[in-house]
N, C-alpha and C. Protein backbone atom coordinates (compact mmCIF):
# COMPACT_ATOMS: atom_id res chain seq x y z
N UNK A 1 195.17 -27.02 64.03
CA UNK A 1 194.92 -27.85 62.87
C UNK A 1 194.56 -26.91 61.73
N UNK A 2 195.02 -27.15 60.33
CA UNK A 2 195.10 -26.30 59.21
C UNK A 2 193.82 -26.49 58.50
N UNK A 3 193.15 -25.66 58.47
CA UNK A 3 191.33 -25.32 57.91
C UNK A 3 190.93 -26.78 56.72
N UNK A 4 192.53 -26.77 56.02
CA UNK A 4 192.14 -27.39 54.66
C UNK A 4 192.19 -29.29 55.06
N UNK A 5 192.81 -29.24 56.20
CA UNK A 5 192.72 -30.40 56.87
C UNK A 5 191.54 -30.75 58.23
N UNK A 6 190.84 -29.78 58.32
CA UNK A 6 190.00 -30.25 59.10
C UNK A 6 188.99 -30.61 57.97
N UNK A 7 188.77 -29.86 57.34
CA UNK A 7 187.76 -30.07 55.79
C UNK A 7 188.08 -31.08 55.52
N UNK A 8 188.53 -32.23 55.32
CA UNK A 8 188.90 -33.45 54.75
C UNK A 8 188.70 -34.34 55.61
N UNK A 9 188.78 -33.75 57.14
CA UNK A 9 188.27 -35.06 58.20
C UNK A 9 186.97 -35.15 58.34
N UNK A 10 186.09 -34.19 58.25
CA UNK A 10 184.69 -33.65 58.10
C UNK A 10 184.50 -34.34 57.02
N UNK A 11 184.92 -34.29 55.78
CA UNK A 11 184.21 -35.27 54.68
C UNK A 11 184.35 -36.23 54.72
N UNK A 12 185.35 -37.06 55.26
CA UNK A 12 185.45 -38.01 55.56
C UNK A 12 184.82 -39.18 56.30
N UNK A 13 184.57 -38.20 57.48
CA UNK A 13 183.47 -38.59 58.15
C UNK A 13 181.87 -38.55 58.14
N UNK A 14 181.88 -38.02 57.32
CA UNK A 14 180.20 -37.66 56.35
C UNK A 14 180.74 -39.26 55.14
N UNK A 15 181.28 -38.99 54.61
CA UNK A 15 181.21 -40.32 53.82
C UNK A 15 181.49 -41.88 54.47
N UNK A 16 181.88 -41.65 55.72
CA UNK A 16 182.23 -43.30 56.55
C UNK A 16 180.59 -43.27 57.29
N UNK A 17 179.94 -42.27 57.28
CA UNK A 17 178.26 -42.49 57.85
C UNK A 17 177.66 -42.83 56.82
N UNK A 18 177.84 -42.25 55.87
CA UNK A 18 176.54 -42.72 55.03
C UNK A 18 177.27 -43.35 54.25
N UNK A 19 177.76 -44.46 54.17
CA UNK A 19 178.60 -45.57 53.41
C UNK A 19 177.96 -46.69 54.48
N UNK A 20 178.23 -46.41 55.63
CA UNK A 20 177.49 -47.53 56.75
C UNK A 20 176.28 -48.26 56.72
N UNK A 21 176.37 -49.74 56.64
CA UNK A 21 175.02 -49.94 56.25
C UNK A 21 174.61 -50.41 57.49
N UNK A 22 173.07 -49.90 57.40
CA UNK A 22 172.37 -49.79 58.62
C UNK A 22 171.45 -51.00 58.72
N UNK A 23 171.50 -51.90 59.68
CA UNK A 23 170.18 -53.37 60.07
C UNK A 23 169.26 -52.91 59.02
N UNK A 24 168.85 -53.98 58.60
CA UNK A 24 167.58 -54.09 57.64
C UNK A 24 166.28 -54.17 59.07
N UNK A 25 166.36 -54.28 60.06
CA UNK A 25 165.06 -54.16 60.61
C UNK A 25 165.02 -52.85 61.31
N UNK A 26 165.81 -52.00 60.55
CA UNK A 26 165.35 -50.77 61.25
C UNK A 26 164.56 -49.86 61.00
N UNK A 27 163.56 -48.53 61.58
CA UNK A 27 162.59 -48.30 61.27
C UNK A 27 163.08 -47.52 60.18
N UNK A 28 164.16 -46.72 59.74
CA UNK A 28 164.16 -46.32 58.57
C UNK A 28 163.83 -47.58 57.35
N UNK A 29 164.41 -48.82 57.39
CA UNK A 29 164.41 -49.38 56.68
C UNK A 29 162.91 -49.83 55.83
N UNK A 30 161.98 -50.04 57.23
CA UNK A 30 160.52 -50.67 57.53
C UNK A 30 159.97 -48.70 56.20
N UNK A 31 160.28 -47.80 56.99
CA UNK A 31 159.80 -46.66 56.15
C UNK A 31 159.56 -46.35 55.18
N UNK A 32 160.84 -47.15 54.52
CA UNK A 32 161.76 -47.29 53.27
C UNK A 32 160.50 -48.53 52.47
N UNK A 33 160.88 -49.70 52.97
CA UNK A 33 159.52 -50.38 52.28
C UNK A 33 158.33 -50.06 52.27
N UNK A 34 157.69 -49.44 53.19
CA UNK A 34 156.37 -48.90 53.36
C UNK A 34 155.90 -48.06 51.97
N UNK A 35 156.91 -47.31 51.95
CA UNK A 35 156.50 -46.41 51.04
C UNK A 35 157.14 -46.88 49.44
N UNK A 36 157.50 -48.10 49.43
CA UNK A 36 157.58 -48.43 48.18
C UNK A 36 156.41 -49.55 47.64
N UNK A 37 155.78 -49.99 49.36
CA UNK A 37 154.97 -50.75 48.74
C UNK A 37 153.75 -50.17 48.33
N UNK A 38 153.41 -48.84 48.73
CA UNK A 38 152.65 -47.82 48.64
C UNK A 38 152.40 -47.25 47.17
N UNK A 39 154.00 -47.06 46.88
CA UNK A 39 153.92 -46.58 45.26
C UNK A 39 154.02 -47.27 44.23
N UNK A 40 153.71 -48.89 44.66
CA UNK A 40 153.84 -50.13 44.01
C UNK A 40 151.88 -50.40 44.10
N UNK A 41 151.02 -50.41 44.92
CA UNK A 41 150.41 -50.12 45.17
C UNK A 41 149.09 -49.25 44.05
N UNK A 42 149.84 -48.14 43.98
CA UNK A 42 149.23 -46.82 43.70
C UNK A 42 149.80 -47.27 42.12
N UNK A 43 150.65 -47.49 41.22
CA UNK A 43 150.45 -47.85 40.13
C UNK A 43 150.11 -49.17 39.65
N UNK A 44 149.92 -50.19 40.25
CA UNK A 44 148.82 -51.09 40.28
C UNK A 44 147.30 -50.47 39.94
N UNK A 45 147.18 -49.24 41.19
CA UNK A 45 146.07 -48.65 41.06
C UNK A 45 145.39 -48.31 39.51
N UNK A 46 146.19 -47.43 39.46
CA UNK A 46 146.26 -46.60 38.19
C UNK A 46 146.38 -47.73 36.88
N UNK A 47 147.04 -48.48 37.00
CA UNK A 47 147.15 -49.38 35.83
C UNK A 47 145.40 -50.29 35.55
N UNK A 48 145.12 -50.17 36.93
CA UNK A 48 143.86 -51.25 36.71
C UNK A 48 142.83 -50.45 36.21
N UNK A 49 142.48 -48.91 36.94
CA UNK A 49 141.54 -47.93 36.20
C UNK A 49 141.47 -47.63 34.87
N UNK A 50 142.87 -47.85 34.08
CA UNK A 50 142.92 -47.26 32.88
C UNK A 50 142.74 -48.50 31.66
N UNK A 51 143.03 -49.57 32.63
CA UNK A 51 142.10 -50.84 31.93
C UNK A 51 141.06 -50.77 31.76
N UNK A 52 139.93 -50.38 33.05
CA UNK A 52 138.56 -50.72 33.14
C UNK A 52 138.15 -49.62 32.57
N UNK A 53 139.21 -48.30 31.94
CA UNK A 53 138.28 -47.50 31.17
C UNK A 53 138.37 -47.73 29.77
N UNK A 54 139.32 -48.20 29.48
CA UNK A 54 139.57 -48.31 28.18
C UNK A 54 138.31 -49.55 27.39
N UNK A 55 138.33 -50.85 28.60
CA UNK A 55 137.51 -51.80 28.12
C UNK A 55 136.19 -51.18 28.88
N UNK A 56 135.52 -50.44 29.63
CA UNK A 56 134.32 -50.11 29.32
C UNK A 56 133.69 -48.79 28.45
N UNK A 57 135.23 -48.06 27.70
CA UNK A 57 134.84 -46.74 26.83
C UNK A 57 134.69 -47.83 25.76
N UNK A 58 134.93 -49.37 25.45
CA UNK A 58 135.06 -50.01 24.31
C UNK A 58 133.80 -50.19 24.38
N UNK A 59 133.07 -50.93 25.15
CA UNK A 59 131.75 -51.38 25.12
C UNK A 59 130.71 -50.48 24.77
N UNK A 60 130.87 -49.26 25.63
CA UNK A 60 129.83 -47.93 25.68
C UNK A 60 129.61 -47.49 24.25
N UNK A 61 130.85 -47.11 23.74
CA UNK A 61 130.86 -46.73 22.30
C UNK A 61 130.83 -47.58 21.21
N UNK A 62 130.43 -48.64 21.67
CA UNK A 62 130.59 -49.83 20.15
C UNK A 62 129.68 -50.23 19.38
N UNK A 63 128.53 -49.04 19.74
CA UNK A 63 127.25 -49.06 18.65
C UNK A 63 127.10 -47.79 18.45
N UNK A 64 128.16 -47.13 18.64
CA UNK A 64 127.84 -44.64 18.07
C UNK A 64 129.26 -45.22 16.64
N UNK A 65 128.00 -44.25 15.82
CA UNK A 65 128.77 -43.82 14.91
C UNK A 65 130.15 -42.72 15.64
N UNK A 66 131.12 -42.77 14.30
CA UNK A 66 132.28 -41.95 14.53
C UNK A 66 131.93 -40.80 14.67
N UNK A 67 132.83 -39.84 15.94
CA UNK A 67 132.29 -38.34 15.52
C UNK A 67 133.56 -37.75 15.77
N UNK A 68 133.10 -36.44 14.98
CA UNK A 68 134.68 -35.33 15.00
C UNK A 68 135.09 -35.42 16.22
N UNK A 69 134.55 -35.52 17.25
CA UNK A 69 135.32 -35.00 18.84
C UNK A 69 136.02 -36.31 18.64
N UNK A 70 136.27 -37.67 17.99
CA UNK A 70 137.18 -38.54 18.57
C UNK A 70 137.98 -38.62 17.28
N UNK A 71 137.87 -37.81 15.91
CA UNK A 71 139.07 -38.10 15.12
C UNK A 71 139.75 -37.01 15.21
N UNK A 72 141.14 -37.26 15.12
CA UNK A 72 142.35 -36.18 15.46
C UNK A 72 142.91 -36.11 14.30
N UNK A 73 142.76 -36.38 13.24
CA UNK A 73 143.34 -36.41 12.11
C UNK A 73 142.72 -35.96 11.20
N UNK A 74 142.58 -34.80 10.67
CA UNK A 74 142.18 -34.15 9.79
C UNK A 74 140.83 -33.36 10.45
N UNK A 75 140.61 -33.26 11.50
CA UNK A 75 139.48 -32.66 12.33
C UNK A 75 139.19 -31.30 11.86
N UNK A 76 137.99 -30.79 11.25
CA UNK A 76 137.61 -29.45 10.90
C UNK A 76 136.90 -28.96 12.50
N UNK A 77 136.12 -29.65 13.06
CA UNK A 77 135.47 -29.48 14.31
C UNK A 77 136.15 -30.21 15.51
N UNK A 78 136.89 -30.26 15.81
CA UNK A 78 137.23 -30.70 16.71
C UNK A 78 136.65 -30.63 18.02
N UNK A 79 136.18 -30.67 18.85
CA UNK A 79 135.53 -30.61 20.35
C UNK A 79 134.35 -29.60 19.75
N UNK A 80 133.76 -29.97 18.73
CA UNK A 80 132.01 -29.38 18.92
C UNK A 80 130.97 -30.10 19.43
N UNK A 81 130.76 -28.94 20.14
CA UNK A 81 129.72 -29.90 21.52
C UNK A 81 128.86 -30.28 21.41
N UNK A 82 128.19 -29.66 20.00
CA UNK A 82 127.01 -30.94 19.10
C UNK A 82 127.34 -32.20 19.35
N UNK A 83 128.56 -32.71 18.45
CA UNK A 83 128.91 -33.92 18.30
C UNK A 83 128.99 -34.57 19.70
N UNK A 84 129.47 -33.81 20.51
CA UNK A 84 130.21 -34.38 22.02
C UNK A 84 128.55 -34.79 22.77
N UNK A 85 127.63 -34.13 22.52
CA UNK A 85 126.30 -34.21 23.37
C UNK A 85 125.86 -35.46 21.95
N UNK A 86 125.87 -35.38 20.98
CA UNK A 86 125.08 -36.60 19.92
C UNK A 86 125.66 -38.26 20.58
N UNK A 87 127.14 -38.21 20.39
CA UNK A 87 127.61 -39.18 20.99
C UNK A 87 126.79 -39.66 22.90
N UNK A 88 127.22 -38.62 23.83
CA UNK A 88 126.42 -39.27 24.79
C UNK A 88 124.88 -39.27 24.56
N UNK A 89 123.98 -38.61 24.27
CA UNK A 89 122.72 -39.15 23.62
C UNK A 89 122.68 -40.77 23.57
N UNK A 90 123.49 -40.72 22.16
CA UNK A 90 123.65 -42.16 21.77
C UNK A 90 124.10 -43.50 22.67
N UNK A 91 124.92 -42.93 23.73
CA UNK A 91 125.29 -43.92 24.58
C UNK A 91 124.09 -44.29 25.12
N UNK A 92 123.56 -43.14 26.38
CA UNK A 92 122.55 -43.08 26.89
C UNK A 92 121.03 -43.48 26.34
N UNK A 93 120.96 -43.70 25.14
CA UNK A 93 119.78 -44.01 24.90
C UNK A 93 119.79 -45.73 24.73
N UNK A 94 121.04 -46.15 23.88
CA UNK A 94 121.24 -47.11 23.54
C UNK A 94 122.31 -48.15 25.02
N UNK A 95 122.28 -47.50 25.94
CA UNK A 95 122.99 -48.75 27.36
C UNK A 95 121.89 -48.20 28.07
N UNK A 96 121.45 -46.96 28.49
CA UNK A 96 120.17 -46.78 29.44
C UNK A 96 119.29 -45.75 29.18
N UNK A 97 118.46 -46.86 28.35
CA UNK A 97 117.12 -46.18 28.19
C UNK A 97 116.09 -46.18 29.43
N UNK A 98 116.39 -46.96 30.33
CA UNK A 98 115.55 -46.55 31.89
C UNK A 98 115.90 -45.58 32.31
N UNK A 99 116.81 -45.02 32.33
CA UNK A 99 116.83 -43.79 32.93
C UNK A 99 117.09 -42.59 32.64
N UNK A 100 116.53 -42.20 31.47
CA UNK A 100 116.23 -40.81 30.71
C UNK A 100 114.52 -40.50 31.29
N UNK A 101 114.60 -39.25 31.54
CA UNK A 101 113.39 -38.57 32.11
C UNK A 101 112.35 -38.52 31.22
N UNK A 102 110.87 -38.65 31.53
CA UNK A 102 110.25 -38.08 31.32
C UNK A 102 109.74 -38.43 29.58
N UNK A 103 110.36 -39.91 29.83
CA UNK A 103 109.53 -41.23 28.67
C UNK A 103 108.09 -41.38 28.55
N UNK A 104 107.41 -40.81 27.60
CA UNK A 104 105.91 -41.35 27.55
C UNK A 104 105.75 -42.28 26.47
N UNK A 105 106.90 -42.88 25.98
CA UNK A 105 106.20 -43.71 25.42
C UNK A 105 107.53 -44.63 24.63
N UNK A 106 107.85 -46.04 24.60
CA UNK A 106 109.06 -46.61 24.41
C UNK A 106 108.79 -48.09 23.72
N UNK A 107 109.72 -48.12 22.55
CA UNK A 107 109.53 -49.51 21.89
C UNK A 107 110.72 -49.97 21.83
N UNK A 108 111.18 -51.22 21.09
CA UNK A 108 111.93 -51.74 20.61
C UNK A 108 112.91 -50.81 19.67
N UNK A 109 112.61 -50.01 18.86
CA UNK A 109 113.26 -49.26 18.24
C UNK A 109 113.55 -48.08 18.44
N UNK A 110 112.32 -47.34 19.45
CA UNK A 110 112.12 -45.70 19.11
C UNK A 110 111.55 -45.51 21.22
N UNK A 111 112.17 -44.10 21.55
CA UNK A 111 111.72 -43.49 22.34
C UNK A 111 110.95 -42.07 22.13
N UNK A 112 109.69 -41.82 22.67
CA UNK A 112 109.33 -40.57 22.64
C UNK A 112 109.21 -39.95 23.90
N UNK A 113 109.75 -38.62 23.98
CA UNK A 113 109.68 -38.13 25.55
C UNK A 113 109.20 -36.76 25.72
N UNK A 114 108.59 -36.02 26.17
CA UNK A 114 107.96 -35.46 26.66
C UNK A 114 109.02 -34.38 26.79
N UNK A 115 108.76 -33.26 25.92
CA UNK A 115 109.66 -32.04 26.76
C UNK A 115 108.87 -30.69 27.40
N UNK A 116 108.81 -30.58 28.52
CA UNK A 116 108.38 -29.72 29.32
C UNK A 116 108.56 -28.00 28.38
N UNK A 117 107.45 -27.34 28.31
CA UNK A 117 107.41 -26.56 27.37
C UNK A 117 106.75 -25.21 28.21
N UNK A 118 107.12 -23.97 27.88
CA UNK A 118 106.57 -22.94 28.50
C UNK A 118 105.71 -22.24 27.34
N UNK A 119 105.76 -22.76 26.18
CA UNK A 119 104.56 -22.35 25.85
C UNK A 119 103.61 -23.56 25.55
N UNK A 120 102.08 -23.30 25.31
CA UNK A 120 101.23 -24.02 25.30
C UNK A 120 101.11 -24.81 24.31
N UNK A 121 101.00 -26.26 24.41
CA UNK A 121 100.92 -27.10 23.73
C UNK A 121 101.33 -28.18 23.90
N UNK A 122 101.28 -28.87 22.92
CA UNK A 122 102.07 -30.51 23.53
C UNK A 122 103.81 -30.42 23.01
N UNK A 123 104.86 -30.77 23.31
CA UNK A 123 106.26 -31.52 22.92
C UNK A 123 106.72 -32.20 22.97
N UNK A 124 106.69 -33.31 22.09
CA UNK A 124 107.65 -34.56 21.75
C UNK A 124 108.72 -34.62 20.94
N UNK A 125 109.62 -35.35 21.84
CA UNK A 125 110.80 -35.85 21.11
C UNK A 125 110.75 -37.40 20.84
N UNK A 126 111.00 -37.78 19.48
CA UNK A 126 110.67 -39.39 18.88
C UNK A 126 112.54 -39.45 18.47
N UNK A 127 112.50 -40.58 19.27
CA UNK A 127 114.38 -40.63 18.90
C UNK A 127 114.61 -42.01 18.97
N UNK A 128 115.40 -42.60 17.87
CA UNK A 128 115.72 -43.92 17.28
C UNK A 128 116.61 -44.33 18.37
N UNK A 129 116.56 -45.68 18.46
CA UNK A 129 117.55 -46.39 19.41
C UNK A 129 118.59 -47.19 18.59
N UNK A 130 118.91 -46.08 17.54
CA UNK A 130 120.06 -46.40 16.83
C UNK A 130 120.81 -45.12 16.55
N UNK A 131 121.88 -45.47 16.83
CA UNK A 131 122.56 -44.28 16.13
C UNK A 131 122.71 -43.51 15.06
N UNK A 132 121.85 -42.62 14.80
CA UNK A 132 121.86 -42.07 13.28
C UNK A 132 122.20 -40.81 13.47
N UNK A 133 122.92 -40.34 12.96
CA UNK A 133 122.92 -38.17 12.91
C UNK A 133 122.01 -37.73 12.48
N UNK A 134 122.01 -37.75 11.39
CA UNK A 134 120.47 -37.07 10.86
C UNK A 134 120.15 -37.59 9.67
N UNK A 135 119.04 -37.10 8.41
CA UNK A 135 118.42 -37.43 7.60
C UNK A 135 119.46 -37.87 6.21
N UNK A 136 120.95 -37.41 6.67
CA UNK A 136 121.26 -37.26 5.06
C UNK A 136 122.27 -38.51 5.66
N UNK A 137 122.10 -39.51 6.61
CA UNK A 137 122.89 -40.56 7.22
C UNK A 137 122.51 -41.63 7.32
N UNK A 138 121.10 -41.56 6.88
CA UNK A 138 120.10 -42.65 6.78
C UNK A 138 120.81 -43.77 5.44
N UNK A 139 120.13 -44.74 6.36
CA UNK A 139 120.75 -46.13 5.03
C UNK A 139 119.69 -47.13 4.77
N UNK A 140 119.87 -48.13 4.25
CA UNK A 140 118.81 -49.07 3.82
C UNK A 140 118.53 -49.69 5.36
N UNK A 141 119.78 -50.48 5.87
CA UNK A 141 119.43 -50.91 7.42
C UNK A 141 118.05 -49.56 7.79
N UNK A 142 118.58 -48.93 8.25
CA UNK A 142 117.55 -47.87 9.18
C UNK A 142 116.11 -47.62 9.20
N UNK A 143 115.51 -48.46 7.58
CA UNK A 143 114.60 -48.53 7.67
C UNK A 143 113.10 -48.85 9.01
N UNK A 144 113.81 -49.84 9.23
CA UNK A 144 112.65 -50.64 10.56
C UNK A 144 112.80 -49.40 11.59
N UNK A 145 113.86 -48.60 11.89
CA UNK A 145 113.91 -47.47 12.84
C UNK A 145 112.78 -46.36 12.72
N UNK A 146 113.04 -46.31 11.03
CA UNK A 146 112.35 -44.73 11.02
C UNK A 146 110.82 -45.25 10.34
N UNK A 147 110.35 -46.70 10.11
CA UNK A 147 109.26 -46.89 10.55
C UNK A 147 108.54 -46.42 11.36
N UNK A 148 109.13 -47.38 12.70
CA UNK A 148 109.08 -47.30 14.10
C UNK A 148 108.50 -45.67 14.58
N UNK A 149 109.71 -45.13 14.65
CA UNK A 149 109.23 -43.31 14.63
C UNK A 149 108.13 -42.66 14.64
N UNK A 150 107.67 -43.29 13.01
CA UNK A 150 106.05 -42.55 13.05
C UNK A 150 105.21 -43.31 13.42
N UNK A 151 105.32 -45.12 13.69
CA UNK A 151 104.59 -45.20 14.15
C UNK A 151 104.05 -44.81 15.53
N UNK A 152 104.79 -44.48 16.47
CA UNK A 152 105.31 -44.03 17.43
C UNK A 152 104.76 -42.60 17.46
N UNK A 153 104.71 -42.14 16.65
CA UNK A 153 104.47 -40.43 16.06
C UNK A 153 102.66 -40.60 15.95
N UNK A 154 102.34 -41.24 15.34
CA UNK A 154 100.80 -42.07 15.11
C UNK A 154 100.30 -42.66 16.58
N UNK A 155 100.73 -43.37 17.22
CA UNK A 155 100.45 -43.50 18.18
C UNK A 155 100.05 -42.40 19.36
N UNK A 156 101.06 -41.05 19.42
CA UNK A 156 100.66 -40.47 20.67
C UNK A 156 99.68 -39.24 19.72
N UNK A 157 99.62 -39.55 18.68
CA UNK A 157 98.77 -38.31 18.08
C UNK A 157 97.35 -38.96 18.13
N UNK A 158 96.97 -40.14 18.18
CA UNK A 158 95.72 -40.63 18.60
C UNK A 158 95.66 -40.66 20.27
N UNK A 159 96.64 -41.34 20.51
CA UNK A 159 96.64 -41.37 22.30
C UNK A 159 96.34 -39.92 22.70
N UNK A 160 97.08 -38.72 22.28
CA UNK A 160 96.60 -37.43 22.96
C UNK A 160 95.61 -36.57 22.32
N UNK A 161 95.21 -37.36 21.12
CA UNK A 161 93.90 -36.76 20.62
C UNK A 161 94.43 -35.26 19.31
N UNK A 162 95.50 -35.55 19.32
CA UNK A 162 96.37 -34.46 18.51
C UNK A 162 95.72 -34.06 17.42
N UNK A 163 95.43 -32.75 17.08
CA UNK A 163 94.93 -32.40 15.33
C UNK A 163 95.72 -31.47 14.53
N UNK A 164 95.93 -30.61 15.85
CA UNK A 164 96.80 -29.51 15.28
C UNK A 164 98.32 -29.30 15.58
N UNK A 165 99.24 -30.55 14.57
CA UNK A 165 100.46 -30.84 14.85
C UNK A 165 101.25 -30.53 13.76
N UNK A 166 102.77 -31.10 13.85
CA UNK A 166 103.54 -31.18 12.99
C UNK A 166 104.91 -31.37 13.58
N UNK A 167 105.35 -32.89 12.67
CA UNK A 167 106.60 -33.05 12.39
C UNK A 167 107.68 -32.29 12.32
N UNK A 168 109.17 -32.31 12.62
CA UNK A 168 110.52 -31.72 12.52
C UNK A 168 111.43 -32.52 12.39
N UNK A 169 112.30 -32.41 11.76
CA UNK A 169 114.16 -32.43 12.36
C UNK A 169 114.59 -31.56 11.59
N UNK A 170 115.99 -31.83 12.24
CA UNK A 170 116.82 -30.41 11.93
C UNK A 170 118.32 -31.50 11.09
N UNK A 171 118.61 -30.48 10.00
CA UNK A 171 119.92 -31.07 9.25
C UNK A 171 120.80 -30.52 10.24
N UNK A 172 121.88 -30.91 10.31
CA UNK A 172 123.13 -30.63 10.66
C UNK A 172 123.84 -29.18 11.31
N UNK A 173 123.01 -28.76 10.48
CA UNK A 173 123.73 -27.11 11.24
C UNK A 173 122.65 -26.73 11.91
N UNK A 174 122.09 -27.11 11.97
CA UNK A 174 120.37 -26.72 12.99
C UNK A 174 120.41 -27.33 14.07
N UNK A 175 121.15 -28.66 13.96
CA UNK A 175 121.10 -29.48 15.00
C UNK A 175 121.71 -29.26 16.85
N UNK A 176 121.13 -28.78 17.69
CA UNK A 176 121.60 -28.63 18.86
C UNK A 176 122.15 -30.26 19.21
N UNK A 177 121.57 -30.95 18.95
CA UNK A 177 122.20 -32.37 19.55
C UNK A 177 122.44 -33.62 17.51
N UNK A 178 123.60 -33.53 18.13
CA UNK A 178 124.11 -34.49 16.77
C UNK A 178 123.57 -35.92 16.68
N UNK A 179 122.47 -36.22 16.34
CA UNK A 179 121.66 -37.23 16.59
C UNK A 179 120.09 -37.31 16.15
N UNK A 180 119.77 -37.98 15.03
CA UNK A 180 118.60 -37.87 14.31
C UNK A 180 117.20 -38.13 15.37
N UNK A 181 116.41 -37.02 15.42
CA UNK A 181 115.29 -36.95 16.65
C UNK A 181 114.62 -36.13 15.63
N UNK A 182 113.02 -36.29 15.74
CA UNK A 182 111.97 -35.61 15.56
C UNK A 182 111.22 -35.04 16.49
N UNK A 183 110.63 -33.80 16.19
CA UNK A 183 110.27 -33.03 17.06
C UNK A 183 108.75 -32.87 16.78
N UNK A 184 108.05 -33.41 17.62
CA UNK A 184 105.91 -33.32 17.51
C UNK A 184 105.58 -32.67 18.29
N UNK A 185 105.11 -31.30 17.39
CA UNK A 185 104.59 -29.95 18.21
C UNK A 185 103.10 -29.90 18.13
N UNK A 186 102.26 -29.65 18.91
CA UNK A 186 101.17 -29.28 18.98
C UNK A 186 100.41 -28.40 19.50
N UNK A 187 99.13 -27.95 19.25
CA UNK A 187 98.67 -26.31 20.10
C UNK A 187 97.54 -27.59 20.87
C-alpha cells in the first residue's frame, strides 16, 4: 500500500472517531458537566463577592471625605499612605469605635486614647468622630466636633490632675495620619 494512501486512511479514521457521538450518560460526558457546573459555580462565586464589596466599600466609605488615593484623575499623590491610613482611621473610628485600643475616654462626638509613650509623661490623642483632615478643612458644620475635643481635652486634664500640658495638631505636611487629631502632652 502507497505511504500517501495509507495517510488518508489514518485520517480518515481519526475523523470517523471523533465525529462519533458518544451516549450522553457516559462518564466522559458526566465529566464534561461536572466541570462546567463547577465553572458556572465559581463565577457565580466571584460575581457575588464583587457585589458584596462594592455595596459594603459603599457603606464603609459614605461618611470619609475624598482622598488622593481614590481620585485617578489629575492625582499629584497618588497612593500616599498618609491619605491611605487618614481614610481607614476614618472608617474605623466612625463604623468601630469599640474596637480601637486603649480608649480612655469616648463621647458622642470625640475619642481620646491613650498612647503608650517611652518617655515620661502623659499622651493623648483627642480625635473627632467626623471626618475632618485637618485645621484648614474645618467648616461651620464642625463646630459641635471641635467643641467636643476640648471639652474632652478639659475633662482628662482635671480627671488626671494635668498642669504641665499642651495642645497640638499638625497641618498637612506634618501629618503622619491624614485626619484632624490633637495631641495632649504632659510631664
Amino acid at each position: 500500500m502507497p505511504l500517501g494512501e495509507m495517510r488518508t486512511i489514518v485520517v480518515h479514521s481519526l475523523l470517523v472517531c471523533l465525529s462519533r457521538k458518544r451516549p450522553a450518560g457516559g462518564a466522559a460526558e458526566k465529566r464534561r458537566q461536572a466541570s462546567w457546573m463547577l465553572k458556572g459555580k465559581l463565577a457565580m462565586g466571584g460575581a457575588l463577592c464583587l457585589a458584596l464589596g462594592l455595596v459594603s466599600g459603599g457603606v464603609l466609605f459614605s461618611q470619609s471625605q475624598p482622598r488622593s488615593v481614590l481620585a485617578i484623575h489629575h492625582c499629584q499623590q497618588c497612593l500616599n499612605v498618609h491619605e491611605l491610613a487618614g481614610l481607614l482611621a476614618s472608617v474605623g473610628i466612625q463604623k468601630f469605635p469599640g474596637l480601637l485600643p486603649s480608649v480612655v475616654f469616648d463621647t458622642d462626638h470625640t475619642l481620646a486614647v491613650q498612647v503608650p509613650s517611652t518617655k515620661q509623661g502623659a499622651h493623648y490623642v483627642i480625635i473627632p468622630k467626623k471626618d475632618i483632615k485637618n485645621i484648614g478643612e474645618i467648616s461651620a458644620e464642625d463646630a459641635p466636633y471641635l467643641l467636643d475635643i476640648f471639652a474632652v481635652a478639659q475633662y482628662l486634664i482635671k480627671d488626671k490632675a494635668l498642669s504641665s500640658y499642651r495642645i497640638i495638631t499638625n497641618g498637612p505636611d506634618f501629618q503622619d495620619v491624614t485626619y484632624l487629631h490633637f495631641h495632649l502632652l504632659a510631664k
